[in-house]
N, C-alpha and C. Protein backbone atom coordinates (compact mmCIF):
# COMPACT_ATOMS: atom_id res chain seq x y z
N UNK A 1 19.73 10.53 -6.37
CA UNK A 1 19.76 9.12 -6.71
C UNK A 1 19.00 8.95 -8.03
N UNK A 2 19.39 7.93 -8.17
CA UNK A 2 18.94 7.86 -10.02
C UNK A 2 17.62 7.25 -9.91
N UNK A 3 16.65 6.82 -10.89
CA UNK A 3 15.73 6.18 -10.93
C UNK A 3 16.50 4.56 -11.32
N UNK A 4 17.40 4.59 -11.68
CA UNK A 4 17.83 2.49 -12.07
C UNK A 4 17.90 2.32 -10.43
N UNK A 5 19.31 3.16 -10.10
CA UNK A 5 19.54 2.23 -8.77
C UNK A 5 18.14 2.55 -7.93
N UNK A 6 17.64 3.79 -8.10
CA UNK A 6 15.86 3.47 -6.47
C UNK A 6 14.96 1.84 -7.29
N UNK A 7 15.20 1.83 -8.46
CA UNK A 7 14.72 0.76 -8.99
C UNK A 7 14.90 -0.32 -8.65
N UNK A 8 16.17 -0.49 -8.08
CA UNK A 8 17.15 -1.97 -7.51
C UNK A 8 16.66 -1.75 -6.38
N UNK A 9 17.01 -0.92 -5.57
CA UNK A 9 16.73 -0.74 -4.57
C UNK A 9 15.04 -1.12 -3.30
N UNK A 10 14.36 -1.07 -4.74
CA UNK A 10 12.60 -0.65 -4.12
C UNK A 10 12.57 -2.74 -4.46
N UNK A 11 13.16 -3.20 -5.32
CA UNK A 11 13.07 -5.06 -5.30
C UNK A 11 14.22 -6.07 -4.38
N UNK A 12 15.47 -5.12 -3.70
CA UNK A 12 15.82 -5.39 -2.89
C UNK A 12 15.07 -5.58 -1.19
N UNK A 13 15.25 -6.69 -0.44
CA UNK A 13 14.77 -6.81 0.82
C UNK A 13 15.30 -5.82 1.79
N UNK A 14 16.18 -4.91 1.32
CA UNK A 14 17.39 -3.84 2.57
C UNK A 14 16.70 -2.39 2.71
N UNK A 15 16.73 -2.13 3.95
CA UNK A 15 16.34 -0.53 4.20
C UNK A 15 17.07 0.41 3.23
N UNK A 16 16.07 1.83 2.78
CA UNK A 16 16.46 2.73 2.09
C UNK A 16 16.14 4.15 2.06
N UNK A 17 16.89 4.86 1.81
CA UNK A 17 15.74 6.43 1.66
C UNK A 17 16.13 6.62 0.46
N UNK A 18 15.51 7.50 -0.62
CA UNK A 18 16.08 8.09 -1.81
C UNK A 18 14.79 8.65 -2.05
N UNK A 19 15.39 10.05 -3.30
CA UNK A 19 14.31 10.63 -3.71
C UNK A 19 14.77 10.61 -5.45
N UNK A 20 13.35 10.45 -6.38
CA UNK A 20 13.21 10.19 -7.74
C UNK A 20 13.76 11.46 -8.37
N UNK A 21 13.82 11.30 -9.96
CA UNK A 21 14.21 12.10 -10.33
C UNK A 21 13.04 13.07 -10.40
N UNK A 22 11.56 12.65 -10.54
CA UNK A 22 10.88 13.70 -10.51
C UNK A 22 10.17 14.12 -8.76
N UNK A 23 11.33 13.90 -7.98
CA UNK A 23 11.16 14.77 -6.38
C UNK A 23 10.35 13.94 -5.34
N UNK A 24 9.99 12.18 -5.53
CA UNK A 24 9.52 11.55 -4.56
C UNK A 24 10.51 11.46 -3.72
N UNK A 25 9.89 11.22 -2.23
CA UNK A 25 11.04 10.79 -1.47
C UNK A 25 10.36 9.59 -1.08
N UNK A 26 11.04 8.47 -1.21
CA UNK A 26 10.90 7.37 -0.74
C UNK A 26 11.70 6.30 0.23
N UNK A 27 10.93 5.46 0.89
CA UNK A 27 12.25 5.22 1.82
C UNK A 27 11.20 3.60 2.33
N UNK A 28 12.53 3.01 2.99
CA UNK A 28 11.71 1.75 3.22
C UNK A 28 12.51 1.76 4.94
N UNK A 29 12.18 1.52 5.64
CA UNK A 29 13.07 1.62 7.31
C UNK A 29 13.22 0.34 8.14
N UNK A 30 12.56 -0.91 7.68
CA UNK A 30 12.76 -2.30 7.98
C UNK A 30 13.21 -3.27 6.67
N UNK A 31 13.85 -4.07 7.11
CA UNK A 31 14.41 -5.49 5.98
C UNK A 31 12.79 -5.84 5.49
N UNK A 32 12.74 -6.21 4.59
CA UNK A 32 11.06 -6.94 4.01
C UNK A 32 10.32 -5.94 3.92
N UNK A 33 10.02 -4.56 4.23
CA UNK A 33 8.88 -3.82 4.90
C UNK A 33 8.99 -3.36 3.86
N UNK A 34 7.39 -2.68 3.76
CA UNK A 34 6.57 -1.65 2.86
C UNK A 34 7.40 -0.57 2.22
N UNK A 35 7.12 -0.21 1.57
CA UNK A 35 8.37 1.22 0.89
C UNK A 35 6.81 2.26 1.18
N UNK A 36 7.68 3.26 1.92
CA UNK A 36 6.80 4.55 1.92
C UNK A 36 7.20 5.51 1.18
N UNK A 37 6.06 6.78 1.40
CA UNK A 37 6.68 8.22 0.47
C UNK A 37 6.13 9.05 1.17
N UNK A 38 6.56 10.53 1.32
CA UNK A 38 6.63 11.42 1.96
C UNK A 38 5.49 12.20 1.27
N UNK A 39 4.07 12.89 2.00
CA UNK A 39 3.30 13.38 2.06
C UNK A 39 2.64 14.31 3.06
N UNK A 40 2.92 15.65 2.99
CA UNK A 40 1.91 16.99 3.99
C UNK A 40 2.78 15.89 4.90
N UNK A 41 4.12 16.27 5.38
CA UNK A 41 4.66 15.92 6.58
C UNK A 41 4.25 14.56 7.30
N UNK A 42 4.34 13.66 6.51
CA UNK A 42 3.84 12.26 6.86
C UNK A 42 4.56 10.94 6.23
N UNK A 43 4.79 10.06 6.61
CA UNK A 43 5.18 8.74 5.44
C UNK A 43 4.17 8.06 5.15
N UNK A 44 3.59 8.03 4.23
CA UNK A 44 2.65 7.09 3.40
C UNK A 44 3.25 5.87 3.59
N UNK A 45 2.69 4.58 3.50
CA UNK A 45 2.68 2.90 3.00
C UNK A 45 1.88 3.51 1.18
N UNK A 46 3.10 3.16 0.50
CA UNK A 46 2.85 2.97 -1.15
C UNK A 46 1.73 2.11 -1.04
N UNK A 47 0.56 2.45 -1.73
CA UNK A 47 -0.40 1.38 -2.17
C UNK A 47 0.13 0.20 -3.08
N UNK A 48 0.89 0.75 -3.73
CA UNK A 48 1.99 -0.95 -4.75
C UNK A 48 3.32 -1.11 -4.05
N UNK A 49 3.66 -2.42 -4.23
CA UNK A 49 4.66 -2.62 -3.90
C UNK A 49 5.79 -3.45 -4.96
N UNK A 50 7.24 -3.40 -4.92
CA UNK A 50 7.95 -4.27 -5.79
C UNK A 50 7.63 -4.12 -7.10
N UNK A 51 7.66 -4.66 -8.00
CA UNK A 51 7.68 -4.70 -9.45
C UNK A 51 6.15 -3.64 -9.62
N UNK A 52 5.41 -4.00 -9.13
CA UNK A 52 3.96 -2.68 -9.85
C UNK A 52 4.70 -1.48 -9.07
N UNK A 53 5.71 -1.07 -7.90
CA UNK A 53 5.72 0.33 -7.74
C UNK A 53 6.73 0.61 -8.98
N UNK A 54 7.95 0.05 -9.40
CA UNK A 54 8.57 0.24 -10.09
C UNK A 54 7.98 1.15 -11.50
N UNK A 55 6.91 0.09 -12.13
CA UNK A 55 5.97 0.27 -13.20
C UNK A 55 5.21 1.83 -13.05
N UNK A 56 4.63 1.79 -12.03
CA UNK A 56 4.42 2.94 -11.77
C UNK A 56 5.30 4.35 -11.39
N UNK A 57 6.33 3.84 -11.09
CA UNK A 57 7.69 5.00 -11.04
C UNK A 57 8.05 5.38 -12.68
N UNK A 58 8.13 4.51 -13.39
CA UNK A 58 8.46 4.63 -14.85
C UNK A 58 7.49 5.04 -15.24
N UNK A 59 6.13 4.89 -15.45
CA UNK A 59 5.53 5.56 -16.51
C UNK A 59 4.75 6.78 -15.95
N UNK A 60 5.46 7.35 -14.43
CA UNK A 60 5.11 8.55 -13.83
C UNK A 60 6.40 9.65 -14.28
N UNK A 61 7.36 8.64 -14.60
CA UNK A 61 8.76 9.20 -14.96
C UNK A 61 8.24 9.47 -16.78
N UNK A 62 7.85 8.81 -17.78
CA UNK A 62 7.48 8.77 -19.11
C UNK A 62 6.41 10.14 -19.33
N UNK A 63 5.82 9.75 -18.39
CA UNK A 63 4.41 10.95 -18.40
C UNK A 63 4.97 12.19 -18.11
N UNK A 64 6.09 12.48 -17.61
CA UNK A 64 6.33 13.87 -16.64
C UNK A 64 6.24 14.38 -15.61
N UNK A 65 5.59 13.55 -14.40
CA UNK A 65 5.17 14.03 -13.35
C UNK A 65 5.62 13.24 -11.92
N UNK A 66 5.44 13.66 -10.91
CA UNK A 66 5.25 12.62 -9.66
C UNK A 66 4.36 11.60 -9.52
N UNK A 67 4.89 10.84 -8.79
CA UNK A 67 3.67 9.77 -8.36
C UNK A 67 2.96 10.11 -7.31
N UNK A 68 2.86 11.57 -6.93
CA UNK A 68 1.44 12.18 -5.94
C UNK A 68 1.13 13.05 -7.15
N UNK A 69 1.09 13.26 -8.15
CA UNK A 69 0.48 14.07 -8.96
C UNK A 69 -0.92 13.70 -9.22
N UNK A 70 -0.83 12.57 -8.65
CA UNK A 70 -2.80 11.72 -8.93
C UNK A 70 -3.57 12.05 -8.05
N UNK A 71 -2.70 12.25 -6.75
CA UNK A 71 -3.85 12.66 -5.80
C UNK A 71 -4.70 13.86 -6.05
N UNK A 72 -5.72 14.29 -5.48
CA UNK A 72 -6.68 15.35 -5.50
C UNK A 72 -6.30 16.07 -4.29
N UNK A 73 -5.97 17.55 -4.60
CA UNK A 73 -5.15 19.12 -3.93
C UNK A 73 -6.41 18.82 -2.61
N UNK A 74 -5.53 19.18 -1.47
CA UNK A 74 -6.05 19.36 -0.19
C UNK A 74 -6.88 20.90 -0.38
N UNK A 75 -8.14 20.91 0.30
CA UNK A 75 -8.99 22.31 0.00
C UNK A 75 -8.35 23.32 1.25
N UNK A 76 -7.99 24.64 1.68
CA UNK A 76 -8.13 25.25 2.84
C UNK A 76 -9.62 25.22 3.78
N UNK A 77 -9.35 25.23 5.03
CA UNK A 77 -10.23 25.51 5.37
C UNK A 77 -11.08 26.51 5.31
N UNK A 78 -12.52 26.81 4.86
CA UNK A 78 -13.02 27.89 5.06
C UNK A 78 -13.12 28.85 6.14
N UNK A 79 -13.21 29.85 6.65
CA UNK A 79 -13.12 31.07 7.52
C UNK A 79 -14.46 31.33 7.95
């Protein structure tokens, strides 16, 4: 899926799944509801929603990277 239409898609009120061009998967699973993203086998609630996630999809798309590229790497456990 492209980044225009997940773009329409993430300011539309209708359920969705899609993944970005730089490998988010995102998905929304109720009418009105939160848009999540897929993390270490989990769905996140996006901290932005509507027009600021968009903003942030684009200039994660401008920069080169994902929009989990901000987070800080999970450590292993020590032994």
């Amino acid at each position: 899926m492209n980044n225009e239409k997940l773009k329409s898609l993430i300011t539309s009120p209708l359920p969705f799944f899609g993944v970005t061009e730089q490998g988010d998967v995102l998905a929304r699973y109720v009418p009105y509801g939160p848009v999540f993203r897929w993390s270490w086998n989990q769905m996140i609630p996006m901290p932005v929603q509507g027009s600021d996630l968009i903003w942030l999809l684009q200039s994660a798309h401008e920069e080169g990277h994902s929009i989990t590229d901000t987070e800080k790497p999970r450590r292993a456990k020590a032994k």
